[in-house]
Protein backbone atom coordinates (compact mmCIF):
# COMPACT_ATOMS: atom_id res chain seq x y z
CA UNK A 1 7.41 25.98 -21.68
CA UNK A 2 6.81 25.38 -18.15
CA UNK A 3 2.68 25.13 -18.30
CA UNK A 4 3.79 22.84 -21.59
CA UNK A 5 5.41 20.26 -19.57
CA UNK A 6 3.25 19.89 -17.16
CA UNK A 7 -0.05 19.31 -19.10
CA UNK A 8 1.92 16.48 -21.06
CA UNK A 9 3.41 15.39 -17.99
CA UNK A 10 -0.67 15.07 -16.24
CA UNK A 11 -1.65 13.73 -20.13
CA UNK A 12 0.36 11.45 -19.33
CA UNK A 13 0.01 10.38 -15.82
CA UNK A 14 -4.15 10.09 -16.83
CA UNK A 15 -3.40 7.93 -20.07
CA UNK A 16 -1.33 5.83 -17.63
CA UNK A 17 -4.05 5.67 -15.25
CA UNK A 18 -6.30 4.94 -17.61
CA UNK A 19 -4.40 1.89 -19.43
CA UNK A 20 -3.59 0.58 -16.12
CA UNK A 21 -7.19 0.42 -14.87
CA UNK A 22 -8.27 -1.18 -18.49
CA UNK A 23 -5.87 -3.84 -18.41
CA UNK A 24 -7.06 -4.53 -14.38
CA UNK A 25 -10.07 -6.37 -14.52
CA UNK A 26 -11.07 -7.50 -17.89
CA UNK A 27 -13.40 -10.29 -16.59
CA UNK A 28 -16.46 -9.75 -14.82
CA UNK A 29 -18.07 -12.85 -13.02
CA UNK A 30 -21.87 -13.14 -13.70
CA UNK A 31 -22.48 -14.65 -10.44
CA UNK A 32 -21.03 -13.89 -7.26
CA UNK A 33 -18.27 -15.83 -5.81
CA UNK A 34 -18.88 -18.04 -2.79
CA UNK A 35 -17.07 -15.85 -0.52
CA UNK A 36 -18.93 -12.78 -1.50
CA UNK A 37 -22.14 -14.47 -0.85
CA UNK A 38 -21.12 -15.53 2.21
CA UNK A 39 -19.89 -11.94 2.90
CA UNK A 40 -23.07 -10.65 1.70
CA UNK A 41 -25.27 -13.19 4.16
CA UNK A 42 -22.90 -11.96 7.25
CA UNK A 43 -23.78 -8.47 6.56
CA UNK A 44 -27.31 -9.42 5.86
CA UNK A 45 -27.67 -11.34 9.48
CA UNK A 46 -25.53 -8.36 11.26
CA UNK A 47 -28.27 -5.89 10.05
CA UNK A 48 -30.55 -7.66 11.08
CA UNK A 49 -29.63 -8.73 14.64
CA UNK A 50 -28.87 -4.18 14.57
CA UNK A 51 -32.71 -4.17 14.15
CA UNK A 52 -33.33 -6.64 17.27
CA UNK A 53 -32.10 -3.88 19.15
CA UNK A 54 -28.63 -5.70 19.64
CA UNK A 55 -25.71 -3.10 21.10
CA UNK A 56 -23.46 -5.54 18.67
CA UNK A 57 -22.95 -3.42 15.76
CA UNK A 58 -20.26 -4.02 13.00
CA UNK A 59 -19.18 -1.52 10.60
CA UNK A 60 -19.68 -2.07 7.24
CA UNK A 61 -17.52 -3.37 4.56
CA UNK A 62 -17.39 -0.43 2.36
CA UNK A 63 -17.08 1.79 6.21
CA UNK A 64 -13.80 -0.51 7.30
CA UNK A 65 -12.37 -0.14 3.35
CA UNK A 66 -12.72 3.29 3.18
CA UNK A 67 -10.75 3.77 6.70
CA UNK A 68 -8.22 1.73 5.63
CA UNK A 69 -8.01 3.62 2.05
CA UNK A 70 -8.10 6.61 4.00
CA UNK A 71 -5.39 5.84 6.14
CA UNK A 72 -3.08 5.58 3.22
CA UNK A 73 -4.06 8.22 1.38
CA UNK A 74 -2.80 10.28 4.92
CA UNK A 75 0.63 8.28 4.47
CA UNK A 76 1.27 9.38 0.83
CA UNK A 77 0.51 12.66 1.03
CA UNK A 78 2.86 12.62 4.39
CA UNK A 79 5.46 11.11 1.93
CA UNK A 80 4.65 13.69 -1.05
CA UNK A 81 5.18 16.38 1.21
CA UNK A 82 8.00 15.21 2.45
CA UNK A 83 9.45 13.84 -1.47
CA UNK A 84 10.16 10.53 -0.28
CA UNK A 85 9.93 8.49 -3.85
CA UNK A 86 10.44 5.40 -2.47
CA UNK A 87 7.15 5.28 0.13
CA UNK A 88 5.79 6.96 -2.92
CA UNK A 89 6.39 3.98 -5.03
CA UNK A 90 5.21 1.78 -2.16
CA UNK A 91 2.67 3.53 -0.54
CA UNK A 92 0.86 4.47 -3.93
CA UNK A 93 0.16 0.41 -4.90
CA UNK A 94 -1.24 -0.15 -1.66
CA UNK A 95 -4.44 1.98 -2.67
CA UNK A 96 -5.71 -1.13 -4.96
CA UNK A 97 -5.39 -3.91 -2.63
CA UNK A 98 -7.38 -1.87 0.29
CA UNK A 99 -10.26 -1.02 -2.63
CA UNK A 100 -10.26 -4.39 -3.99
CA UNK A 101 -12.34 -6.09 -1.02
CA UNK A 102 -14.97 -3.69 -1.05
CA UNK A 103 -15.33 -2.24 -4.54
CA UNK A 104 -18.71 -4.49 -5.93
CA UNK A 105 -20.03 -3.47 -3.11
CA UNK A 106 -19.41 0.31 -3.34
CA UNK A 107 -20.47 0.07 -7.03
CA UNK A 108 -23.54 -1.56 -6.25
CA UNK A 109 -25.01 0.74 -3.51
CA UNK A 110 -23.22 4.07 -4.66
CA UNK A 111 -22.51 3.88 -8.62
CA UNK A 112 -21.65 7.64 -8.43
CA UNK A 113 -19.31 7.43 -6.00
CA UNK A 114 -17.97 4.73 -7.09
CA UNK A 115 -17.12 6.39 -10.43
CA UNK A 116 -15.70 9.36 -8.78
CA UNK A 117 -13.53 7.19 -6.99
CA UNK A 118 -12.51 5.17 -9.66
CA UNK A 119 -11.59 8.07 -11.85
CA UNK A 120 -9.23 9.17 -8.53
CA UNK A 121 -7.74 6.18 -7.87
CA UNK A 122 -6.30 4.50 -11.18
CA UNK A 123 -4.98 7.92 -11.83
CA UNK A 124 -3.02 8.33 -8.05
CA UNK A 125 -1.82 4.44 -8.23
CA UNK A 126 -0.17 5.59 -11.63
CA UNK A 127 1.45 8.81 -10.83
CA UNK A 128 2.92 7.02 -7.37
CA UNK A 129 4.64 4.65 -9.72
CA UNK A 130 6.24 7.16 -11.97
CA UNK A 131 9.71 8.66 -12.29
CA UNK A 132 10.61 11.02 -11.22
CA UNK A 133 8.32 11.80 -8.60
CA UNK A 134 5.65 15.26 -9.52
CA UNK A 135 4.53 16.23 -6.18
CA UNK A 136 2.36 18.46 -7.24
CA UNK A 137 0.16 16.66 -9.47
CA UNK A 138 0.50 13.61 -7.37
CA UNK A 139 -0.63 15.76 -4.86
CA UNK A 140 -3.96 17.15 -6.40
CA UNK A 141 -4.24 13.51 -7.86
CA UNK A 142 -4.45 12.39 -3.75
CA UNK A 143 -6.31 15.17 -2.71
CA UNK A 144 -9.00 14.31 -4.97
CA UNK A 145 -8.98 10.74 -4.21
CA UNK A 146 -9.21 11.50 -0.59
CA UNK A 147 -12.27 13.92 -0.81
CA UNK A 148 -14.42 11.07 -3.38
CA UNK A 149 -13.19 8.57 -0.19
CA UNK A 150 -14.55 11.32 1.87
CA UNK A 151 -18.16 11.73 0.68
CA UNK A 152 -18.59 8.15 0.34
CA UNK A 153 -17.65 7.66 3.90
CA UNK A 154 -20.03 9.93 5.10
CA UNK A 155 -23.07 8.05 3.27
CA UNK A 156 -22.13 5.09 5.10
C-alpha cells in the first residue's frame, strides 16, 4: 500500500512537472533579442581582452547562474530537512527565475546538460509547490537537480 502511494504520489509530481514546463515557454524567438545580443557581444569582448593577457577576468553567464542555482538548491534542501513547507513553497519557485537568464545559453553550448537539467528542474519547482510537503521525493528530486547543476559547473 505504502510503495503504492508513493509511485502515484512521484507519477504525479513528474506529470506536474511536466505540464508545468509545457505550458512555460510555448514561443521560441527566431532571432535573438537585443539584450541577448548585447549580452552575447560583452562576453564576446571579455574573452577576448582574457586572451590579451588581461588579469580582468569575468565569470561566465552560465558560471554566475549556476552559483546562484546552486545556492538555492543548498537552501531547500536545508528547508526539506528541516520540513519547513513554507520556504519549501518559496524557495522551490526561485529555481526558474535564477535559470531563466542563462538557459539559451546553457542549451546552446551544452545540449546534454541542459536536458539533464531540465528534466531536474521542472520536476523540483513542482514538487516544492505541492501539498503536503514529500520530503523524500522532493529530496531525491533536489539531489538530482543539484548533481546535473554540478557537472555543468565543472565544464565551465
Amino acid at each position: 500500500m505504502k510503495s503504492s502511494r508513493i509511485i502515484l504520489t512521484l507519477t504525479l509530481v513528474i506529470s506536474l512537472g511536466i505540464i508545468a514546463g509545457c505550458g512555460a515557454n510555448n514561443t521560441t524567438p527566431t532571432t535573438p533579442s537585443t539584450s541577448t545580443q548585447a549580452t552575447k557581444t560583452d562576453q564576446t569582448t571579455s574573452q577576448d581582452t582574457s586572451k590579451q593577457g588581461t588579469s580582468t577576468q569575468t565569470p561566465s553567464v552560465i558560471k554566475t547562474g549556476v552559483a546562484k542555482m546552486l545556492s538555492i538548491t543548498a537552501d531547500l534542501k536545508t528547508a526539506i530537512d528541516a520540513g519547513d513547507e513554507a520556504k519549501v513553497k518559496v524557495t522551490g519557485p526561485q529555481l526558474e527565475d535564477a535559470w531563466k537568464p542563462f538557459e539559451d545559453d546553457a542549451k546552446q553550448k551544452y545540449p546534454d546538460l541542459y536536458k539533464r537539467v531540465e528534466e531536474s528542474l521542472d520536476p523540483t519547482i513542482a514538487c516544492s509547490k505541492a501539498s503536503p510537503l514529500d520530503k523524500q521525493i522532493l529530496g531525491k528530486l533536489n539531489e538530482n537537480l543539484t548533481q546535473a547543476l554540478n557537472e555543468l559547473a565543472a565544464k565551465e
